[in-house]
PDB file of N, CA and C in Angstrom:
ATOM      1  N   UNK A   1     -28.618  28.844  13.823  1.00  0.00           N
ATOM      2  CA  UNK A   1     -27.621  27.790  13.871  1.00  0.00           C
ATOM      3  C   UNK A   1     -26.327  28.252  13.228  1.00  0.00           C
ATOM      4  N   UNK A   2     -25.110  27.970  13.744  1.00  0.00           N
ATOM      5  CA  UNK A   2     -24.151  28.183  13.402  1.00  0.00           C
ATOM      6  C   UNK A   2     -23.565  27.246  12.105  1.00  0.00           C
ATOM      7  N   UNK A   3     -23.138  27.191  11.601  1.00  0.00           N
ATOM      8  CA  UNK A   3     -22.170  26.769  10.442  1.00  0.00           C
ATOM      9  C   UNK A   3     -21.347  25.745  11.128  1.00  0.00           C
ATOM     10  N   UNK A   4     -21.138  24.532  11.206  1.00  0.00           N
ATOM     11  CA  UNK A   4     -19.939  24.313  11.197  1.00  0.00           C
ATOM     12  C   UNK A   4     -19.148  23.125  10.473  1.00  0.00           C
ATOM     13  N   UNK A   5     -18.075  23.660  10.175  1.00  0.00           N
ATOM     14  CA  UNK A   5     -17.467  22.784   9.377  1.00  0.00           C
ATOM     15  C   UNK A   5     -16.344  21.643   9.896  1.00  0.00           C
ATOM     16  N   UNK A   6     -16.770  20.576   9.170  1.00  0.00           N
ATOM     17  CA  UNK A   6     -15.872  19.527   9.113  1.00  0.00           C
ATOM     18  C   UNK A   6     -14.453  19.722   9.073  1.00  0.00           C
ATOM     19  N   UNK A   7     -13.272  20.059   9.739  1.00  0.00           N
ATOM     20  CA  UNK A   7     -12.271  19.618   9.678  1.00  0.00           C
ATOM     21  C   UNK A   7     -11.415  18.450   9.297  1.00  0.00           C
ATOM     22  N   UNK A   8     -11.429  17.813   7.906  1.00  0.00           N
ATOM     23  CA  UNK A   8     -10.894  16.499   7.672  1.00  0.00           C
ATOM     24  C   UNK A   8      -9.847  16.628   7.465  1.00  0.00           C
ATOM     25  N   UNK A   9      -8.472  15.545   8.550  1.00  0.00           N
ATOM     26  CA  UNK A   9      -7.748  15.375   8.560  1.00  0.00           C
ATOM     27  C   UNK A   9      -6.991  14.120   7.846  1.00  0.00           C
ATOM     28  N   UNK A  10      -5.919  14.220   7.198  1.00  0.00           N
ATOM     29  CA  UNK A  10      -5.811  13.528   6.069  1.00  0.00           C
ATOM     30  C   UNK A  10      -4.715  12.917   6.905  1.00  0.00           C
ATOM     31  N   UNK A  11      -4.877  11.473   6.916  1.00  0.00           N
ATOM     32  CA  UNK A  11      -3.895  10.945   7.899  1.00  0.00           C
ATOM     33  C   UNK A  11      -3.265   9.676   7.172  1.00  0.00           C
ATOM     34  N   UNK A  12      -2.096   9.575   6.987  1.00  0.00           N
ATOM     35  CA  UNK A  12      -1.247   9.255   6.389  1.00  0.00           C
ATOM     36  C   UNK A  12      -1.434   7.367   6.186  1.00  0.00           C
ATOM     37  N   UNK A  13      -1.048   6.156   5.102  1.00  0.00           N
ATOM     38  CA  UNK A  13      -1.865   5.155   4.786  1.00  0.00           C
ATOM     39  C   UNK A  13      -0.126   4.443   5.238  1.00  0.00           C
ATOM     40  N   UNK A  14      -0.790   3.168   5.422  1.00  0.00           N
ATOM     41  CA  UNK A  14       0.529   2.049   5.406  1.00  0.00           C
ATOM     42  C   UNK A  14       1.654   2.699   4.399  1.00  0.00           C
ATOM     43  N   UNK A  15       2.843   2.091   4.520  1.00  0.00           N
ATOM     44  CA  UNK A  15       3.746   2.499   3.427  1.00  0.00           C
ATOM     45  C   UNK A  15       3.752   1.420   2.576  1.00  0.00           C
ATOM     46  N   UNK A  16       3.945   1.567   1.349  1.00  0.00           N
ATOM     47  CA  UNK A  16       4.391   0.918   0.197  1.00  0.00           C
ATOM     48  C   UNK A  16       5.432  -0.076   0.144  1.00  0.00           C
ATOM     49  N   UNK A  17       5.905  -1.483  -0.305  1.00  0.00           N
ATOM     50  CA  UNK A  17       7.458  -1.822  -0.308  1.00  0.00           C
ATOM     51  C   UNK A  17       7.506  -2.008  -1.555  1.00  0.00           C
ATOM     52  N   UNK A  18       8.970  -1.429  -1.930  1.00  0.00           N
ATOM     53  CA  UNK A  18       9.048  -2.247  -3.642  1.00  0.00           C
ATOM     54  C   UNK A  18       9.377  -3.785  -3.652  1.00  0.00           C
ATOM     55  N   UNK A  19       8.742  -4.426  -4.403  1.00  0.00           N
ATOM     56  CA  UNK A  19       8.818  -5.919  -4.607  1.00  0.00           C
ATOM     57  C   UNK A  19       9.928  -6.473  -5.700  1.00  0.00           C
ATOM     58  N   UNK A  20       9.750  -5.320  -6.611  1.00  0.00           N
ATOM     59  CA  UNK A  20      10.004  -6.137  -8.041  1.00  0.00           C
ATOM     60  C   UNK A  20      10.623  -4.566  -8.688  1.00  0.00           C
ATOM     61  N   UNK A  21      11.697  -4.241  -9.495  1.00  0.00           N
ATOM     62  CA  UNK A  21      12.091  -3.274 -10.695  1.00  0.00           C
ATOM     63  C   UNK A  21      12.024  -4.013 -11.589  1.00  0.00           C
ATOM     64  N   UNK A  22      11.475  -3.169 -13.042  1.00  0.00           N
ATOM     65  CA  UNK A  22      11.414  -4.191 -14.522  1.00  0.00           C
ATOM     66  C   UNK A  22      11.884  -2.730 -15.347  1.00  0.00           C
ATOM     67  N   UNK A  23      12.303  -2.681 -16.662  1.00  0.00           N
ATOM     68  CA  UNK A  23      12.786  -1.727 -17.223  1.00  0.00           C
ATOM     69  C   UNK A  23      11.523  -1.492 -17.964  1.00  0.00           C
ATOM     70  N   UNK A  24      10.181  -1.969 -17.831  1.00  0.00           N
ATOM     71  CA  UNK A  24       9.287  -2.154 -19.247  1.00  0.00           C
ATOM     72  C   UNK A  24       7.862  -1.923 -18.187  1.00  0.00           C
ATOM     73  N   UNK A  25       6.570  -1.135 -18.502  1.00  0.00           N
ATOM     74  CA  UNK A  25       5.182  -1.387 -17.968  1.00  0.00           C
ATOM     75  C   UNK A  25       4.653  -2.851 -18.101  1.00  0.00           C
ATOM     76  N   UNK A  26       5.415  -3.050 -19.423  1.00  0.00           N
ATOM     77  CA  UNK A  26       4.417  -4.388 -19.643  1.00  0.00           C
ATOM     78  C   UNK A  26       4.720  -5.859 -18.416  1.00  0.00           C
ATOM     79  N   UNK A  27       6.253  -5.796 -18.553  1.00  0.00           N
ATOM     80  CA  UNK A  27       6.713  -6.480 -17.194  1.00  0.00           C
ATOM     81  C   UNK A  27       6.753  -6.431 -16.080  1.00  0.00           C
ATOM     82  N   UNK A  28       6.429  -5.312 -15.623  1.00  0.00           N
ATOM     83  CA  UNK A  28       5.742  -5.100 -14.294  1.00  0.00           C
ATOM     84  C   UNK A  28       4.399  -4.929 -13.963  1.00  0.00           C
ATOM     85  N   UNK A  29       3.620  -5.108 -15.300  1.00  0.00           N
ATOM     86  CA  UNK A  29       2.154  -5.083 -15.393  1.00  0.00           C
ATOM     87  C   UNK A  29       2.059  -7.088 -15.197  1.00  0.00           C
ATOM     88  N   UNK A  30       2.658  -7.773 -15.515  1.00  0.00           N
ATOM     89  CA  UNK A  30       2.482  -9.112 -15.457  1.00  0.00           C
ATOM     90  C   UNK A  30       2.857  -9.350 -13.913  1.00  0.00           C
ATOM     91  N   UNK A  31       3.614  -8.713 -13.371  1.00  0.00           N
ATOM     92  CA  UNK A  31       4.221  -8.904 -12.355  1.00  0.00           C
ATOM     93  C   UNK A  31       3.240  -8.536 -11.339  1.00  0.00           C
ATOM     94  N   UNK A  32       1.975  -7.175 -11.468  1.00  0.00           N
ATOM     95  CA  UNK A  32       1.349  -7.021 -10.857  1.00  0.00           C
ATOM     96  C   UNK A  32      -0.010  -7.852 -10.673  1.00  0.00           C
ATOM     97  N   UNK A  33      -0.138  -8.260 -12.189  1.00  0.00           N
ATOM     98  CA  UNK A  33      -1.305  -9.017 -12.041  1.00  0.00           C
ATOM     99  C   UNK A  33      -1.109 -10.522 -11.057  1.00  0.00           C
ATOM    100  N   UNK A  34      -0.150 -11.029 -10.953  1.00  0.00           N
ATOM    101  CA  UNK A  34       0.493 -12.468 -10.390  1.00  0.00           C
ATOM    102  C   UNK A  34       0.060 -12.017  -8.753  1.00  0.00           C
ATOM    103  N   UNK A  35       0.191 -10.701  -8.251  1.00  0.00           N
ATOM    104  CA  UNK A  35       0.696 -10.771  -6.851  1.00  0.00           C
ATOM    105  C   UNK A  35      -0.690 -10.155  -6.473  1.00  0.00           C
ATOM    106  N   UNK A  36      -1.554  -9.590  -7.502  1.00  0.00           N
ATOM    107  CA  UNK A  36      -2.713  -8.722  -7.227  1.00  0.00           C
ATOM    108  C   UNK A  36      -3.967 -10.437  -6.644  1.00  0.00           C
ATOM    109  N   UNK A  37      -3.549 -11.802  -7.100  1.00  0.00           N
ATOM    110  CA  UNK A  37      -4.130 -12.921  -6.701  1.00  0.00           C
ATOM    111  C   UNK A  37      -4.187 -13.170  -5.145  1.00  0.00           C
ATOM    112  N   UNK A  38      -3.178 -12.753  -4.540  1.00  0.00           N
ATOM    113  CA  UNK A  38      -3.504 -12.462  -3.067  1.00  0.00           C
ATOM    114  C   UNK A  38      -4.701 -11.838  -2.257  1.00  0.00           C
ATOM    115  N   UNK A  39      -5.157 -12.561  -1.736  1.00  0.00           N
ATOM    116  CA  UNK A  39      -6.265 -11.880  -0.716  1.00  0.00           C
ATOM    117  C   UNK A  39      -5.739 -10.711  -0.088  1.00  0.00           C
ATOM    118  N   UNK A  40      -6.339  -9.561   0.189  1.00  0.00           N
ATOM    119  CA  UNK A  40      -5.633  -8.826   1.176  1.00  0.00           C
ATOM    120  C   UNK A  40      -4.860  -7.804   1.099  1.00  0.00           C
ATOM    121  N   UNK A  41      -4.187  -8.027   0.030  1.00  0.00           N
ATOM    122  CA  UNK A  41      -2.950  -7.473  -0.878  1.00  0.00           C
ATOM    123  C   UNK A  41      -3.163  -6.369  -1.841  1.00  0.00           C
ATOM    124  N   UNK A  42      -2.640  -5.080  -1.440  1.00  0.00           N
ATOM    125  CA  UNK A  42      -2.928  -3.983  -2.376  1.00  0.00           C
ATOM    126  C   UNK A  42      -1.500  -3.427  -3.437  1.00  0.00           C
ATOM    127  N   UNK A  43      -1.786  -3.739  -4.712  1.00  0.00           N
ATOM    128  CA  UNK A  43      -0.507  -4.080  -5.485  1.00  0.00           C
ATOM    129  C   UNK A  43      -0.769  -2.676  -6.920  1.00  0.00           C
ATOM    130  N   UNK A  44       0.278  -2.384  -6.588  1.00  0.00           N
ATOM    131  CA  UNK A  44       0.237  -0.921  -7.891  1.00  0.00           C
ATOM    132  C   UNK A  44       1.786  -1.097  -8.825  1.00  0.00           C
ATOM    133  N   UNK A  45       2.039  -0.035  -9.947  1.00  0.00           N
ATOM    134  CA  UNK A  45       2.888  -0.084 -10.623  1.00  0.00           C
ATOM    135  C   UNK A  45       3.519   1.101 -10.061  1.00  0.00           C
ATOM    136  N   UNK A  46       4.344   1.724 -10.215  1.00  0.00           N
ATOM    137  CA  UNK A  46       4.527   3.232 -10.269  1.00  0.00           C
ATOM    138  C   UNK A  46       5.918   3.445 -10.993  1.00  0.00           C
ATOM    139  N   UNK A  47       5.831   4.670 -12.229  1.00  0.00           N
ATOM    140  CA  UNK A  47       7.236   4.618 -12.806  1.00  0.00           C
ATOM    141  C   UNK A  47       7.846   5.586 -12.064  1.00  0.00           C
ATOM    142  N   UNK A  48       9.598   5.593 -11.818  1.00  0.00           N
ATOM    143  CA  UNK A  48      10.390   6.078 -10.914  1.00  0.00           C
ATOM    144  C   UNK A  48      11.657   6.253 -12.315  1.00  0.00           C
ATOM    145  N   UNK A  49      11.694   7.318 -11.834  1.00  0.00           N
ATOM    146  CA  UNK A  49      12.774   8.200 -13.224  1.00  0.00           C
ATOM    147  C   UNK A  49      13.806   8.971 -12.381  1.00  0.00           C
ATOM    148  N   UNK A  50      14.730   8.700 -11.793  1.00  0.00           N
ATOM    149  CA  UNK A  50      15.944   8.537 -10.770  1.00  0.00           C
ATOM    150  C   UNK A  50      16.823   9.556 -11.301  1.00  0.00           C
ATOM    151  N   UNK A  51      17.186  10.433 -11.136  1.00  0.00           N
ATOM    152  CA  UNK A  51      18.358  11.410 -12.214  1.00  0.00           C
ATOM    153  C   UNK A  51      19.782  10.566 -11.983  1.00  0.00           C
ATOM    154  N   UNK A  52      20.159  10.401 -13.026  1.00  0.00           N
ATOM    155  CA  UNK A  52      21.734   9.639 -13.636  1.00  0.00           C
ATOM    156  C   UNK A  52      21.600   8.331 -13.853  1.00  0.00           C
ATOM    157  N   UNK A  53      20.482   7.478 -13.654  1.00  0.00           N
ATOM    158  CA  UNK A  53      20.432   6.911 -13.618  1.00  0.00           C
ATOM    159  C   UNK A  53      18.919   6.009 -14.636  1.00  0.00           C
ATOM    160  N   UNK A  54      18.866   4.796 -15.016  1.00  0.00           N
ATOM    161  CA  UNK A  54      17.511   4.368 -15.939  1.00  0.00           C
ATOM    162  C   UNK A  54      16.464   4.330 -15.506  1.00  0.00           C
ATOM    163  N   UNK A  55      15.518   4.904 -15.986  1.00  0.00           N
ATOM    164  CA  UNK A  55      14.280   4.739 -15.859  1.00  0.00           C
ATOM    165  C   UNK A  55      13.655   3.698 -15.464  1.00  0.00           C
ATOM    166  N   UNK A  56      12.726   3.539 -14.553  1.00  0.00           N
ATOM    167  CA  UNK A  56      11.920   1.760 -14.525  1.00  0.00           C
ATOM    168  C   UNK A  56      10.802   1.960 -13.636  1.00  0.00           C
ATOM    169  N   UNK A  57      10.381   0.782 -13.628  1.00  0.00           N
ATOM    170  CA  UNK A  57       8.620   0.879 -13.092  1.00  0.00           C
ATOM    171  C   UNK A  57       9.086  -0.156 -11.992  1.00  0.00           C
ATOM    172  N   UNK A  58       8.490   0.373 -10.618  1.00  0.00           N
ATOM    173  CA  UNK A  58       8.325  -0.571  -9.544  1.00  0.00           C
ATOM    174  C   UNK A  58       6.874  -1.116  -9.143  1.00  0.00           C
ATOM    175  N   UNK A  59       7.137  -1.869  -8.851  1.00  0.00           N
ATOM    176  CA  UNK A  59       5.897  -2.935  -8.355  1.00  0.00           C
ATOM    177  C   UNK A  59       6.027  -2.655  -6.903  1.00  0.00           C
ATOM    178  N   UNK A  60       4.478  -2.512  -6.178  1.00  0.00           N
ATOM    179  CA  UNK A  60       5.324  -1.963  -4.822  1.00  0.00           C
ATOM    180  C   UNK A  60       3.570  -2.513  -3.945  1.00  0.00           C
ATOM    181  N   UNK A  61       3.666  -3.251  -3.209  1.00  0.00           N
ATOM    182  CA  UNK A  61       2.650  -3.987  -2.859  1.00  0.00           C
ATOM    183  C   UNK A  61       2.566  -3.306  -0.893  1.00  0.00           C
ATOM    184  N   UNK A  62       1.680  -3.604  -0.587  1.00  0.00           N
ATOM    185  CA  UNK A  62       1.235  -3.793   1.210  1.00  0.00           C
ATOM    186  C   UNK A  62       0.045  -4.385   1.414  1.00  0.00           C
ATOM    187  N   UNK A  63      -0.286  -4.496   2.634  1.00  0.00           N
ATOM    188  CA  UNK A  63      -1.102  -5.457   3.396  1.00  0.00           C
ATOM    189  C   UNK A  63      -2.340  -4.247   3.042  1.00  0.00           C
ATOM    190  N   UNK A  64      -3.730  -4.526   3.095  1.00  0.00           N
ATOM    191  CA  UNK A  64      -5.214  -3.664   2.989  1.00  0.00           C
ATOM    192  C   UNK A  64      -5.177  -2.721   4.536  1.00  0.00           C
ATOM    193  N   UNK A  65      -5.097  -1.987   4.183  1.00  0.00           N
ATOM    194  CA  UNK A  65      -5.208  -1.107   5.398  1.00  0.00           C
ATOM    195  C   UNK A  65      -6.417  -1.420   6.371  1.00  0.00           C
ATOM    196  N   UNK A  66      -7.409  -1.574   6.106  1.00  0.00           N
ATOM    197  CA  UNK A  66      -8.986  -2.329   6.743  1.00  0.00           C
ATOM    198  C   UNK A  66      -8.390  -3.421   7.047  1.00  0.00           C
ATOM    199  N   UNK A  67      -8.010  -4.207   6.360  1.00  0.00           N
ATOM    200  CA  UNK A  67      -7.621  -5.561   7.086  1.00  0.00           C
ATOM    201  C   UNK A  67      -6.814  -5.742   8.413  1.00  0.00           C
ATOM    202  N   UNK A  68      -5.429  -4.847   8.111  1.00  0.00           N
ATOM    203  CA  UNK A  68      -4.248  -4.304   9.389  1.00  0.00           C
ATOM    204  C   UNK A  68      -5.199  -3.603  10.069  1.00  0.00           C
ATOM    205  N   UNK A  69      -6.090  -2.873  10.438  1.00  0.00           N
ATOM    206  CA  UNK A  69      -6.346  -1.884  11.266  1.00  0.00           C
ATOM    207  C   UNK A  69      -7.598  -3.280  12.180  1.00  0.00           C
ATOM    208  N   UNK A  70      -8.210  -3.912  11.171  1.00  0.00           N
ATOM    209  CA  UNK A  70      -8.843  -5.155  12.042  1.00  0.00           C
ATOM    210  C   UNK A  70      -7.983  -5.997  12.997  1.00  0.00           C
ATOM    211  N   UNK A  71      -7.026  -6.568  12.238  1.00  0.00           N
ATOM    212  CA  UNK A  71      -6.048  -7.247  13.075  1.00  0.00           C
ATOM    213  C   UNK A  71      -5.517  -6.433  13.985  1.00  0.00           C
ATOM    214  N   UNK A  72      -4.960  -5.463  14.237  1.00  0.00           N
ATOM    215  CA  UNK A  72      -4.447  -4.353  15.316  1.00  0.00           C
ATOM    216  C   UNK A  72      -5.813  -4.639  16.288  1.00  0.00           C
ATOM    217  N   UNK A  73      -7.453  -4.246  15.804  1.00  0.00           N
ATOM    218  CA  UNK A  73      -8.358  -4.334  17.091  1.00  0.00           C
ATOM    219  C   UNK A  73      -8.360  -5.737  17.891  1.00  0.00           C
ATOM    220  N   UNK A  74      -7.971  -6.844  16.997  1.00  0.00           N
ATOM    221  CA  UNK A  74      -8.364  -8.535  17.243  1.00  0.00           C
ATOM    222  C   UNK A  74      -6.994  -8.259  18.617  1.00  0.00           C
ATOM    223  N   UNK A  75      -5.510  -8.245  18.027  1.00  0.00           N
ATOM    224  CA  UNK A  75      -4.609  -8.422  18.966  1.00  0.00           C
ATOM    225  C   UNK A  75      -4.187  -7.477  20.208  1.00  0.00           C
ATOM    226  N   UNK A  76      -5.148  -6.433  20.186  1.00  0.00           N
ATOM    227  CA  UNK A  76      -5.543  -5.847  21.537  1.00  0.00           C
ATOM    228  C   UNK A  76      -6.364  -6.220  22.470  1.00  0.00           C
ATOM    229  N   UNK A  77      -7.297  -7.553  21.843  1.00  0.00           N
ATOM    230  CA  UNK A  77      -8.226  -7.737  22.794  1.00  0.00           C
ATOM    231  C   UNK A  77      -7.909  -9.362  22.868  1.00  0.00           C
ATOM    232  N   UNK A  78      -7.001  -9.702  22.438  1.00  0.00           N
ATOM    233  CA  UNK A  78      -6.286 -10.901  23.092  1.00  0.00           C
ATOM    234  C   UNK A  78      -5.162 -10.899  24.296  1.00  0.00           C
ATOM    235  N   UNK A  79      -4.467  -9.414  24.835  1.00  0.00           N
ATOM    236  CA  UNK A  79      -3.688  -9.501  25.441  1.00  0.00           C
ATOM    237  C   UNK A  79      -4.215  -9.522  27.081  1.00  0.00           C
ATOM    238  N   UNK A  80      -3.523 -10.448  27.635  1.00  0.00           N
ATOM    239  CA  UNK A  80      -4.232 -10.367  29.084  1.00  0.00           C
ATOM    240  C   UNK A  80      -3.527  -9.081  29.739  1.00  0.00           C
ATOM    241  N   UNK A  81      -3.926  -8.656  30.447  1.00  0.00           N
ATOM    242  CA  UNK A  81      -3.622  -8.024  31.918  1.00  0.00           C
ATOM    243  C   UNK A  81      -3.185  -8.385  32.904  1.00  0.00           C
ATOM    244  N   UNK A  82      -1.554  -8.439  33.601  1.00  0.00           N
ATOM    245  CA  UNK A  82      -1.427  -9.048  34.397  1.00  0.00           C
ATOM    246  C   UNK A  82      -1.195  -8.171  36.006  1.00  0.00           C
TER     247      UNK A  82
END
């Protein structure tokens, strides 16, 4: 038997939007917990250090990728054929 290997291709996830800038973790940690109450909703911090400019943490939320990729199968199989 031959060997063969898996080729896993790493294929790229929804994009991110920023919601919210706060100058502080702790205020964008409150900010995340508020929006993380959403069903569905995948909500992170991330700090962004900009050259010339201040430092700050964005809040940066999107829809569950499993969830969008369900809805994408549901509204393909609602469209008629004409």
């Amino acid at each position: 038997m031959e060997n063969e290997q898996e080729e896993q291709v790493h294929e790229e996830g929804l994009p991110w939007k920023v919601v919210a800038k706060y100058p502080t973790y702790e205020l964008a940690d409150q900010e995340r917990h508020i929006l993380s109450k959403e069903p569905n909703l995948q909500v992170k911090v991330k700090y962004m250090s900009p050259s010339k400019k201040k430092d700050y943490f964005a809040v940066k939320t999107r829809v569950d990728p499993e969830v969008q990729l369900a809805e994408r199968k549901t509204n393909k199989k609602k469209k008629r054929k004409s």
